[in-house]
Structure formats: C-alpha cells, structure tokens
PDB file of N, CA and C in Angstrom:
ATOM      1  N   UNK A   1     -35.733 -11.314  -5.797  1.00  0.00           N
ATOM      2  CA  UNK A   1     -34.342 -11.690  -5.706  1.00  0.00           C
ATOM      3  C   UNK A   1     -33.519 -10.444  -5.369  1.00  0.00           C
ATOM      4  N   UNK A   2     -32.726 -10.541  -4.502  1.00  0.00           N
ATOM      5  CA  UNK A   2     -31.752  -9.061  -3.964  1.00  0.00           C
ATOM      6  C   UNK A   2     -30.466  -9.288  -4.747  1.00  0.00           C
ATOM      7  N   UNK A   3     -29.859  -8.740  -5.211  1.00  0.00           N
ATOM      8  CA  UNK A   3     -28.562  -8.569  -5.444  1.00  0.00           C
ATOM      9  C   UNK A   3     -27.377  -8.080  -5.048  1.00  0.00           C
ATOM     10  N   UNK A   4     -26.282  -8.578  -4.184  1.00  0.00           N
ATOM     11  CA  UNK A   4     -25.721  -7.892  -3.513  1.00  0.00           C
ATOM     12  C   UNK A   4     -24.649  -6.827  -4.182  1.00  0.00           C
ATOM     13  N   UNK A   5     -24.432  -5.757  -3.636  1.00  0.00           N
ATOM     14  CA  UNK A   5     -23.746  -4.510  -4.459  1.00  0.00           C
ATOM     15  C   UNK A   5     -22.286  -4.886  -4.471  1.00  0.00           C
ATOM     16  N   UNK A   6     -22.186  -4.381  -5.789  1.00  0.00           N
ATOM     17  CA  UNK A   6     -20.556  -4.660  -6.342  1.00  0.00           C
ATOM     18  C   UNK A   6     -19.601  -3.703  -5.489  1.00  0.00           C
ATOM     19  N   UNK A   7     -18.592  -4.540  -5.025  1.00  0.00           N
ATOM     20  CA  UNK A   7     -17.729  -3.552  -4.063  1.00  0.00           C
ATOM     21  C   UNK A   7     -17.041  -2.518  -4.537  1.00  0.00           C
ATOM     22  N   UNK A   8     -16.937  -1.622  -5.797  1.00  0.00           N
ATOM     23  CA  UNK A   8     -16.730  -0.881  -5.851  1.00  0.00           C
ATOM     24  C   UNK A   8     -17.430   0.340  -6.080  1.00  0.00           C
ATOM     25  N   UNK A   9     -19.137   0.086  -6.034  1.00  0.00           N
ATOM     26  CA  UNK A   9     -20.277   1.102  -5.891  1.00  0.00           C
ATOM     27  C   UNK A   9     -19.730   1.699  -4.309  1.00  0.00           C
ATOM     28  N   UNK A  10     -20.300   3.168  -4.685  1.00  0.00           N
ATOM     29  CA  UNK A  10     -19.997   4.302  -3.130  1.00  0.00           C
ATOM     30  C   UNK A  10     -21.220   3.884  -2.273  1.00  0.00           C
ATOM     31  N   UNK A  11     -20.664   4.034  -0.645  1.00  0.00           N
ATOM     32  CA  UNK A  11     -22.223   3.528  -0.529  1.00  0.00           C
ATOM     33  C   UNK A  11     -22.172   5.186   0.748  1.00  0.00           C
ATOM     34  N   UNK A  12     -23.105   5.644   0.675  1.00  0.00           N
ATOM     35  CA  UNK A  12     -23.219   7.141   1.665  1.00  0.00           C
ATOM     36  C   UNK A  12     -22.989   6.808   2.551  1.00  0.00           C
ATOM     37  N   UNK A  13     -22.132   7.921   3.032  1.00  0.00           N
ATOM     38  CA  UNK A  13     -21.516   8.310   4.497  1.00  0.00           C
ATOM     39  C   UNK A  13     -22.378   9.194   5.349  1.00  0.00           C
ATOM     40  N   UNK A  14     -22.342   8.820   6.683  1.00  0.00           N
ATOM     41  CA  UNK A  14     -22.996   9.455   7.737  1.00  0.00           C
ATOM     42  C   UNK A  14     -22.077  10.858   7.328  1.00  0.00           C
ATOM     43  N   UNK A  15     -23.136  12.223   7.757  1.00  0.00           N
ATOM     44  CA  UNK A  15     -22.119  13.372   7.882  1.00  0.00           C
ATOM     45  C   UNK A  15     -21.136  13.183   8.866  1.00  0.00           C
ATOM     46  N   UNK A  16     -19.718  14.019   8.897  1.00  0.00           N
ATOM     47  CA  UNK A  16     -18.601  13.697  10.248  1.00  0.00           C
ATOM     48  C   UNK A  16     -19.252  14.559  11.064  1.00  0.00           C
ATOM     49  N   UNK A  17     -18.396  14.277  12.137  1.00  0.00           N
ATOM     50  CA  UNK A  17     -18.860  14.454  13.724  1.00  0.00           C
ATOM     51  C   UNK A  17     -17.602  15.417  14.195  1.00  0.00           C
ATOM     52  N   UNK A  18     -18.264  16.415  14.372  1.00  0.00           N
ATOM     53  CA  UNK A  18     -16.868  17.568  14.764  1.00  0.00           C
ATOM     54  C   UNK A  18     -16.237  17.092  15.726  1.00  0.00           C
ATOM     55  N   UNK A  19     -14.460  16.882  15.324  1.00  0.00           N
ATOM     56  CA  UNK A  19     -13.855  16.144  16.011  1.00  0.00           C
ATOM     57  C   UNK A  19     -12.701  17.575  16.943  1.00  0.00           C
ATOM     58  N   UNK A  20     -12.280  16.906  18.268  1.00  0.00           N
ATOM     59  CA  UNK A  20     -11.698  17.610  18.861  1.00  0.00           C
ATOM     60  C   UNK A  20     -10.157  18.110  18.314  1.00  0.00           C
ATOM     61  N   UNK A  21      -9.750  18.778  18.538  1.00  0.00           N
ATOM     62  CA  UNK A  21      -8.149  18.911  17.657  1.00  0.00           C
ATOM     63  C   UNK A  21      -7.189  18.171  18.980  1.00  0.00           C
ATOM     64  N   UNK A  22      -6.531  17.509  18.073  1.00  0.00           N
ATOM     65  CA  UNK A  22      -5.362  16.198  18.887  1.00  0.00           C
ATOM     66  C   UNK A  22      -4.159  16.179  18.077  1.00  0.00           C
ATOM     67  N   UNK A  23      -3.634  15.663  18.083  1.00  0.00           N
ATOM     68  CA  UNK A  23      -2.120  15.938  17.140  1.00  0.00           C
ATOM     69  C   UNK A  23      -2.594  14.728  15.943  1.00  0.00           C
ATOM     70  N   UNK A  24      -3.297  13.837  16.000  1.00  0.00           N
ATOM     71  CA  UNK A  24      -3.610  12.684  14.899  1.00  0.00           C
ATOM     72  C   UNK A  24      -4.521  13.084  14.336  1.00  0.00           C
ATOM     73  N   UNK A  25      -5.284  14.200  14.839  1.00  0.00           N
ATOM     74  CA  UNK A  25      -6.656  14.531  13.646  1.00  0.00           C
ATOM     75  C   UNK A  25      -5.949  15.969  12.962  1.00  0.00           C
ATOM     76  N   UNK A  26      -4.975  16.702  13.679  1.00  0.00           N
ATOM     77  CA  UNK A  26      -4.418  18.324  12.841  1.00  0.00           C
ATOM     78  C   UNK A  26      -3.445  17.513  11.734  1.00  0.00           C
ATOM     79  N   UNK A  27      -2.634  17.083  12.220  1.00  0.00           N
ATOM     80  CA  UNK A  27      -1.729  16.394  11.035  1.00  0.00           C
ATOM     81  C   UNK A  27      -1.571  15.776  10.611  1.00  0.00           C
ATOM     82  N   UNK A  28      -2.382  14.581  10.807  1.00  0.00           N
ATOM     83  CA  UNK A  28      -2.731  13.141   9.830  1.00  0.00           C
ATOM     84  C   UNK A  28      -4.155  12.650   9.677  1.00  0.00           C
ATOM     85  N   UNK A  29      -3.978  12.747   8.198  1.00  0.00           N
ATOM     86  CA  UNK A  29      -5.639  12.047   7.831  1.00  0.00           C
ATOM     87  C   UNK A  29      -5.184  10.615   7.325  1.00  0.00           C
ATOM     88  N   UNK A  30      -6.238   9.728   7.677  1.00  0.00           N
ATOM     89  CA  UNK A  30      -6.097   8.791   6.958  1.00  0.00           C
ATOM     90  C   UNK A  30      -6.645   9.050   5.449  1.00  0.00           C
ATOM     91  N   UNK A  31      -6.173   8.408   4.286  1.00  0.00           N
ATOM     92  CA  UNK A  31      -6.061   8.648   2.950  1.00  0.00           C
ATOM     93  C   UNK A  31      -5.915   6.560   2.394  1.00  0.00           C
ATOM     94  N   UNK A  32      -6.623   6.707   1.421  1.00  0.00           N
ATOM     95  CA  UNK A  32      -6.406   5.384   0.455  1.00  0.00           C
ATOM     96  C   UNK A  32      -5.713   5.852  -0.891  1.00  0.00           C
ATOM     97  N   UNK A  33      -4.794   5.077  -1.070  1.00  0.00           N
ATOM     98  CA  UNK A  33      -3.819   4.818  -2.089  1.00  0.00           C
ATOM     99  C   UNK A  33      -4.222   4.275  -2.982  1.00  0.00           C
ATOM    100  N   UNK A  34      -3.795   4.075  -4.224  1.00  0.00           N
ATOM    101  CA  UNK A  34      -4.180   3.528  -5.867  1.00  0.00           C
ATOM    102  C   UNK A  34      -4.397   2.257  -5.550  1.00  0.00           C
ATOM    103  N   UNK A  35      -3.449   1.596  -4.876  1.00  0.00           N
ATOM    104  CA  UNK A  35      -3.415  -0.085  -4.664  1.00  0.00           C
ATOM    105  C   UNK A  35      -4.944  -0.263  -3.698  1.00  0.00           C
ATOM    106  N   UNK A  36      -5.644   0.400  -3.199  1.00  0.00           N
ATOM    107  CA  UNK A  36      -6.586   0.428  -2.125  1.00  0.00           C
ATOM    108  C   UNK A  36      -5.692  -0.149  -0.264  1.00  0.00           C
ATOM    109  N   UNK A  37      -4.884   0.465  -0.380  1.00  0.00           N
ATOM    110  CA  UNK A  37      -4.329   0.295   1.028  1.00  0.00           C
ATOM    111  C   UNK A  37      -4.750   1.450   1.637  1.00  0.00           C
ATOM    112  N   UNK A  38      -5.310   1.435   2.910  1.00  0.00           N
ATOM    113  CA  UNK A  38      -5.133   3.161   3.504  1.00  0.00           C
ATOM    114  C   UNK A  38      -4.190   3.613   4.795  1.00  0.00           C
ATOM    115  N   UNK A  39      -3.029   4.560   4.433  1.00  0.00           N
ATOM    116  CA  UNK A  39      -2.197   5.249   5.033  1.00  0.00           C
ATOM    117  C   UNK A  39      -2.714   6.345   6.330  1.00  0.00           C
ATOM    118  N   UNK A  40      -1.565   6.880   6.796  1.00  0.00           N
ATOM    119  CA  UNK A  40      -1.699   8.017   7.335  1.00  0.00           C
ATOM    120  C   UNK A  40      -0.742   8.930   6.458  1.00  0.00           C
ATOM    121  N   UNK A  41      -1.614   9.633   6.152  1.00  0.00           N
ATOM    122  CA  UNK A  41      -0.803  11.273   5.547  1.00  0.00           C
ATOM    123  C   UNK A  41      -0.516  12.454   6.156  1.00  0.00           C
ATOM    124  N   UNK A  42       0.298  12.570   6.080  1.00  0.00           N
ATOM    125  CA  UNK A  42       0.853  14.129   7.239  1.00  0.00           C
ATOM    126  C   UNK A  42       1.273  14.855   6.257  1.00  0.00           C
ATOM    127  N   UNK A  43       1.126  15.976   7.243  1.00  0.00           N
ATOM    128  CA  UNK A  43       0.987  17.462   6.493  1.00  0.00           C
ATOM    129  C   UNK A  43       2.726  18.243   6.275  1.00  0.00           C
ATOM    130  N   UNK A  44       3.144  19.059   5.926  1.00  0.00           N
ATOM    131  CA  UNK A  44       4.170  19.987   6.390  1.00  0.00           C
ATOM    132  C   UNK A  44       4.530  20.202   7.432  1.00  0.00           C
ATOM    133  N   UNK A  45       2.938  20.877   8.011  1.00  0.00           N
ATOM    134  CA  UNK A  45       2.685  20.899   9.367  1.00  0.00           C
ATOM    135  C   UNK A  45       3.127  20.059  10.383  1.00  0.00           C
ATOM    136  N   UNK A  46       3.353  18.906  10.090  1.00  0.00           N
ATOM    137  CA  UNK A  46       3.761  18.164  11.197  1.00  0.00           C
ATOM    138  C   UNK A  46       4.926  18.366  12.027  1.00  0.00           C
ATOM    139  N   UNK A  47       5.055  18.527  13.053  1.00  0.00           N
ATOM    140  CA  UNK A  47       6.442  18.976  13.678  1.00  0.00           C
ATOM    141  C   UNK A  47       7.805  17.721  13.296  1.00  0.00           C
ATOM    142  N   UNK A  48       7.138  17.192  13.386  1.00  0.00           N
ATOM    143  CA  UNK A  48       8.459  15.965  12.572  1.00  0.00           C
ATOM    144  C   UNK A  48       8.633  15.963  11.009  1.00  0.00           C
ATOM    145  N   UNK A  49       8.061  16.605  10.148  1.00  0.00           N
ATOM    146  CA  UNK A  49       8.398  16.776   9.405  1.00  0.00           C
ATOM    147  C   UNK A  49       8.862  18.119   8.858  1.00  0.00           C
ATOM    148  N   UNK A  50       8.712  19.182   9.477  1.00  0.00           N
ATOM    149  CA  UNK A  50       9.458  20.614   9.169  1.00  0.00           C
ATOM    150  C   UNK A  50      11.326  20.228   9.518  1.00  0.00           C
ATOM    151  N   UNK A  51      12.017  19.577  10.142  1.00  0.00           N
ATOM    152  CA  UNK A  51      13.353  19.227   9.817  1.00  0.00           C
ATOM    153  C   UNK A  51      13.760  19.175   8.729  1.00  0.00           C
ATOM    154  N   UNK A  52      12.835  17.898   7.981  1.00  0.00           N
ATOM    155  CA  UNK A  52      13.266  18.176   6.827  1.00  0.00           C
ATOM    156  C   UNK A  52      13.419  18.891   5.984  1.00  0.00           C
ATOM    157  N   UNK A  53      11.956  19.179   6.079  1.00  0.00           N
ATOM    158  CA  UNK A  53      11.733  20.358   5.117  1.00  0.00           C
ATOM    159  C   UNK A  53      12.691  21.425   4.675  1.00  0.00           C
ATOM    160  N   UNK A  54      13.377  22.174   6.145  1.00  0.00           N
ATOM    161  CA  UNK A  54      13.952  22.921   6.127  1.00  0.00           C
ATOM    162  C   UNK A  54      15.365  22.268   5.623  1.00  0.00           C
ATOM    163  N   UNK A  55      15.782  21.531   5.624  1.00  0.00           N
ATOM    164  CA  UNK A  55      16.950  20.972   5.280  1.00  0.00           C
ATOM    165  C   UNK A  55      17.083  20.542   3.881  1.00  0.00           C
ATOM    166  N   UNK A  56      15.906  20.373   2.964  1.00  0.00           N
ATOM    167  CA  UNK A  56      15.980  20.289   2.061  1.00  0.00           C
ATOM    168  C   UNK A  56      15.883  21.865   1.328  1.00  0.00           C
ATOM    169  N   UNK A  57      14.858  22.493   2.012  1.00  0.00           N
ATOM    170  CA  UNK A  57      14.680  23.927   1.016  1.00  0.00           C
ATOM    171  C   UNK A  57      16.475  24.739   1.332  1.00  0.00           C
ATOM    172  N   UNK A  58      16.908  24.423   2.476  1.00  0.00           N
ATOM    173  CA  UNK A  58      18.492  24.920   2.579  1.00  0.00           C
ATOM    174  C   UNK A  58      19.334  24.332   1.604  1.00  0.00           C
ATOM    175  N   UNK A  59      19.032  23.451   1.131  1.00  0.00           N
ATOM    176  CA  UNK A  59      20.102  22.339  -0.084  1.00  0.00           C
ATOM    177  C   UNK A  59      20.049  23.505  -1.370  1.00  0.00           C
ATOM    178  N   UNK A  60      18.175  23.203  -1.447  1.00  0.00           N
ATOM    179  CA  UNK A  60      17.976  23.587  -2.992  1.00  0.00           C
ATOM    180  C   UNK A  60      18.198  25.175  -3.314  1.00  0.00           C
ATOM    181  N   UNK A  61      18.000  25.961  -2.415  1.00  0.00           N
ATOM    182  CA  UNK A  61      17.869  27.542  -2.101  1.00  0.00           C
ATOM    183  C   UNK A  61      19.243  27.997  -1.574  1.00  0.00           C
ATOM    184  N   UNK A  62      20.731  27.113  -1.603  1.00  0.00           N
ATOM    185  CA  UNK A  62      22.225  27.208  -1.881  1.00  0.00           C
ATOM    186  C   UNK A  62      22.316  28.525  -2.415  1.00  0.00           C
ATOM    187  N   UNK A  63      22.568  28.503  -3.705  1.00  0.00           N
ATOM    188  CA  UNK A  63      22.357  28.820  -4.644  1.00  0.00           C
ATOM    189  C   UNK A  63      21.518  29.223  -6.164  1.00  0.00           C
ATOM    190  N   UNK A  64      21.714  30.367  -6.722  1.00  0.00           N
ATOM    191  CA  UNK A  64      20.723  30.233  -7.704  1.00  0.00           C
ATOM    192  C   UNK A  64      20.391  29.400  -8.440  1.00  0.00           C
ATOM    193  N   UNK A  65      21.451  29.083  -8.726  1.00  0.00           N
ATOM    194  CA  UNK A  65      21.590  27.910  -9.802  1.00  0.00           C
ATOM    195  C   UNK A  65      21.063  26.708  -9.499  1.00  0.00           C
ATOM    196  N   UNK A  66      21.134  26.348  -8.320  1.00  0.00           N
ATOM    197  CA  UNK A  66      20.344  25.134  -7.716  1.00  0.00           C
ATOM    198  C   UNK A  66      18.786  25.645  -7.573  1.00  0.00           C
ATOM    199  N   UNK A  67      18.518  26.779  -7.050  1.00  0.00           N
ATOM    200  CA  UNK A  67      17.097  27.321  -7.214  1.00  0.00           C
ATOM    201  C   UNK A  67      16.596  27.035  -8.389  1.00  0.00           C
ATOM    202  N   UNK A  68      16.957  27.462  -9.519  1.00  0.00           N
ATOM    203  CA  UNK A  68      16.409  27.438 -11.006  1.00  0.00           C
ATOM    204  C   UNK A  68      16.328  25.823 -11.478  1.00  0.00           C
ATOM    205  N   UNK A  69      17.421  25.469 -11.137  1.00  0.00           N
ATOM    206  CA  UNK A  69      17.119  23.709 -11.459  1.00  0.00           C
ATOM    207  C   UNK A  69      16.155  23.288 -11.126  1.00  0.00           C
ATOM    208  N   UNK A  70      16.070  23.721  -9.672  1.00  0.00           N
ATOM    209  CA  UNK A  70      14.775  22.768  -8.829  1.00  0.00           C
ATOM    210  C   UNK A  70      13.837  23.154  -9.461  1.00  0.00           C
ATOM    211  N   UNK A  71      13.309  24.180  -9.935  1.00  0.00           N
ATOM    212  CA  UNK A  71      12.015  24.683 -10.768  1.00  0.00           C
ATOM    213  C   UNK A  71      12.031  23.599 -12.051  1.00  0.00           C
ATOM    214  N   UNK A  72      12.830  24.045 -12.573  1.00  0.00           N
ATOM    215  CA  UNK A  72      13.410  22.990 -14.180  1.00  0.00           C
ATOM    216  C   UNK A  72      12.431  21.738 -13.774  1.00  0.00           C
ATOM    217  N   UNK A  73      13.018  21.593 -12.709  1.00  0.00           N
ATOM    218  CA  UNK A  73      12.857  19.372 -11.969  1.00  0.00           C
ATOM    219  C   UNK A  73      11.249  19.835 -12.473  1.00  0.00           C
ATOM    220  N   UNK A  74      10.690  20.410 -11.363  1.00  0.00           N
ATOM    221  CA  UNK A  74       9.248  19.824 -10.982  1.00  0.00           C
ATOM    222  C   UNK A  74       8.760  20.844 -12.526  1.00  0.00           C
ATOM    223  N   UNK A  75       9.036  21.342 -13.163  1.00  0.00           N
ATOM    224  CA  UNK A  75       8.003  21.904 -14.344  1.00  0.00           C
ATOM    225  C   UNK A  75       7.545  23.130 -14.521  1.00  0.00           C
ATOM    226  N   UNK A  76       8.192  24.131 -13.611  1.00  0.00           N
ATOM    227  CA  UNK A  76       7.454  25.555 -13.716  1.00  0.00           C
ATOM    228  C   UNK A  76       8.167  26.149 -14.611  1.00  0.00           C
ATOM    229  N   UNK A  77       9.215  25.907 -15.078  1.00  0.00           N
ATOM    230  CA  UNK A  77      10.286  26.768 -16.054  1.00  0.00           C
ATOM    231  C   UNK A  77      10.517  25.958 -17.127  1.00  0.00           C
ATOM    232  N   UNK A  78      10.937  25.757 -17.722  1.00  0.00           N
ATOM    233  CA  UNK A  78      11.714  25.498 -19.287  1.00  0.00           C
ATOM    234  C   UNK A  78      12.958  25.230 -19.173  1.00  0.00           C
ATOM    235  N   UNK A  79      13.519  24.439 -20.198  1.00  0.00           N
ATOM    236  CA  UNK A  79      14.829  24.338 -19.935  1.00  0.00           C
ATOM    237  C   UNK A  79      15.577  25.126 -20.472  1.00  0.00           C
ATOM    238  N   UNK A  80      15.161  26.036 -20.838  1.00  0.00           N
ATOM    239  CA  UNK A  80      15.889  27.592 -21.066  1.00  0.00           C
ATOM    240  C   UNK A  80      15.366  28.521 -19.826  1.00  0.00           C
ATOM    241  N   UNK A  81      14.882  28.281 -19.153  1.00  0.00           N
ATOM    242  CA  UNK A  81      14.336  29.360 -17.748  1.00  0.00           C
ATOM    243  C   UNK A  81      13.457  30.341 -17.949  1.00  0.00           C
ATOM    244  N   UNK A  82      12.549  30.018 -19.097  1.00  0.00           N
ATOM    245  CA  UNK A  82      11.487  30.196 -19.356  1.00  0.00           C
ATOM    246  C   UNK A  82      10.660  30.049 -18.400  1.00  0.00           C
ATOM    247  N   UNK A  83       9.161  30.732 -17.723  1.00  0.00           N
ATOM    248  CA  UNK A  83       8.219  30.213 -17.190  1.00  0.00           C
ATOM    249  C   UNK A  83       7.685  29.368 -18.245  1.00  0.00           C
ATOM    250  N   UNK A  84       6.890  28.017 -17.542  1.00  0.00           N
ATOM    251  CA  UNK A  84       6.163  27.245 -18.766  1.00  0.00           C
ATOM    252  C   UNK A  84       5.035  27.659 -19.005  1.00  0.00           C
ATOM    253  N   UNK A  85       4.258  26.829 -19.922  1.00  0.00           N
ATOM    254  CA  UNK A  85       3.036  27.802 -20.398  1.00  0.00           C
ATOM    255  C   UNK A  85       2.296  27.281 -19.861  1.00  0.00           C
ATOM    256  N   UNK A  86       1.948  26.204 -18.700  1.00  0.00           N
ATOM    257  CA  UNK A  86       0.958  25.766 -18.242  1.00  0.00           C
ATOM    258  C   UNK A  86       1.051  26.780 -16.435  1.00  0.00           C
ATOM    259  N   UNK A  87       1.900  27.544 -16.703  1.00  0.00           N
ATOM    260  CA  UNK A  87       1.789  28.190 -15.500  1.00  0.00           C
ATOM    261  C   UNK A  87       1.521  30.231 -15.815  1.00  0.00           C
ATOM    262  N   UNK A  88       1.608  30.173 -17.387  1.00  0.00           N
ATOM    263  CA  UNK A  88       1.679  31.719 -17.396  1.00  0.00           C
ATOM    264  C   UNK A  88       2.530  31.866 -18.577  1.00  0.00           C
ATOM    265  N   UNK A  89       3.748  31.768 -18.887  1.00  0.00           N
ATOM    266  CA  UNK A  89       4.828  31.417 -19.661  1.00  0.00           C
ATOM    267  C   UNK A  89       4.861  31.844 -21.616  1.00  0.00           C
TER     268      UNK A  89
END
C-alpha cells in the first residue's frame, strides 16, 4: 500500500542553475509568506525603491531628535536613550 505524502513534508530540490543577471533575478526573489501565498520581494537595491528610501531617511535624519526617536521606534535605544541590552547596552 503507498501512501501519499502530507503536503507539508519538504520534498528535495534540484540544485539551482546559475542564472544570468536581469533586473528580476538582481532585485526580486520570489519569497512565500505566512499565509503560503508567494510574492515578489525587492531589495533596497531596486531603483524604484531608493526614492523612497531616500525620502524617508531625509524625514527621519531632520533632526536629532527625530533621529533618536526613530531608534526608540524600532528598539535599539531605551526610552531614556540608552543603547538596549539586546544590542550592547
């Protein structure tokens, strides 16, 4: 009797095949999400996305004070401007 494999067992991948550089293989990989949907993910790198980039690091990098917040936000500092201790702190 065979049993067919539960779809969430891995099943091996052929090794990849050195691919040529194109603008869809340097800056977007495809990637699967929690829900199992799979996206395209782009990099920094992407020329459509450095606009932003820069337009946001110009917002947050104003001022000091906006500098130090933004750290605060994502977790590297304390809310006394402490480094945290999961970084050194």
């Amino acid at each position: 009797m065979q049993h067919e494999q539960a779809p969430w067992v891995e099943v091996p991948r052929k090794p990849r095949r050195k691919m040529t550089a194109t603008k869809t293989t340097v800056n977007h990989r495809v990637v699967r999400t929690a829900n199992g949907d799979y996206v395209l993910s782009r990099t920094l790198a992407d020329p459509d996305i450095k606009p932003m980039v820069d337009a946001y690091m110009a917002q947050v990098t104003r001022t000091p004070e906006t500098a130090l917040q933004f750290l605060k936000d994502l977790g590297f500092l304390t809310k006394s401007g402490r480094l945290a201790k999961s970084y050194g702190g």
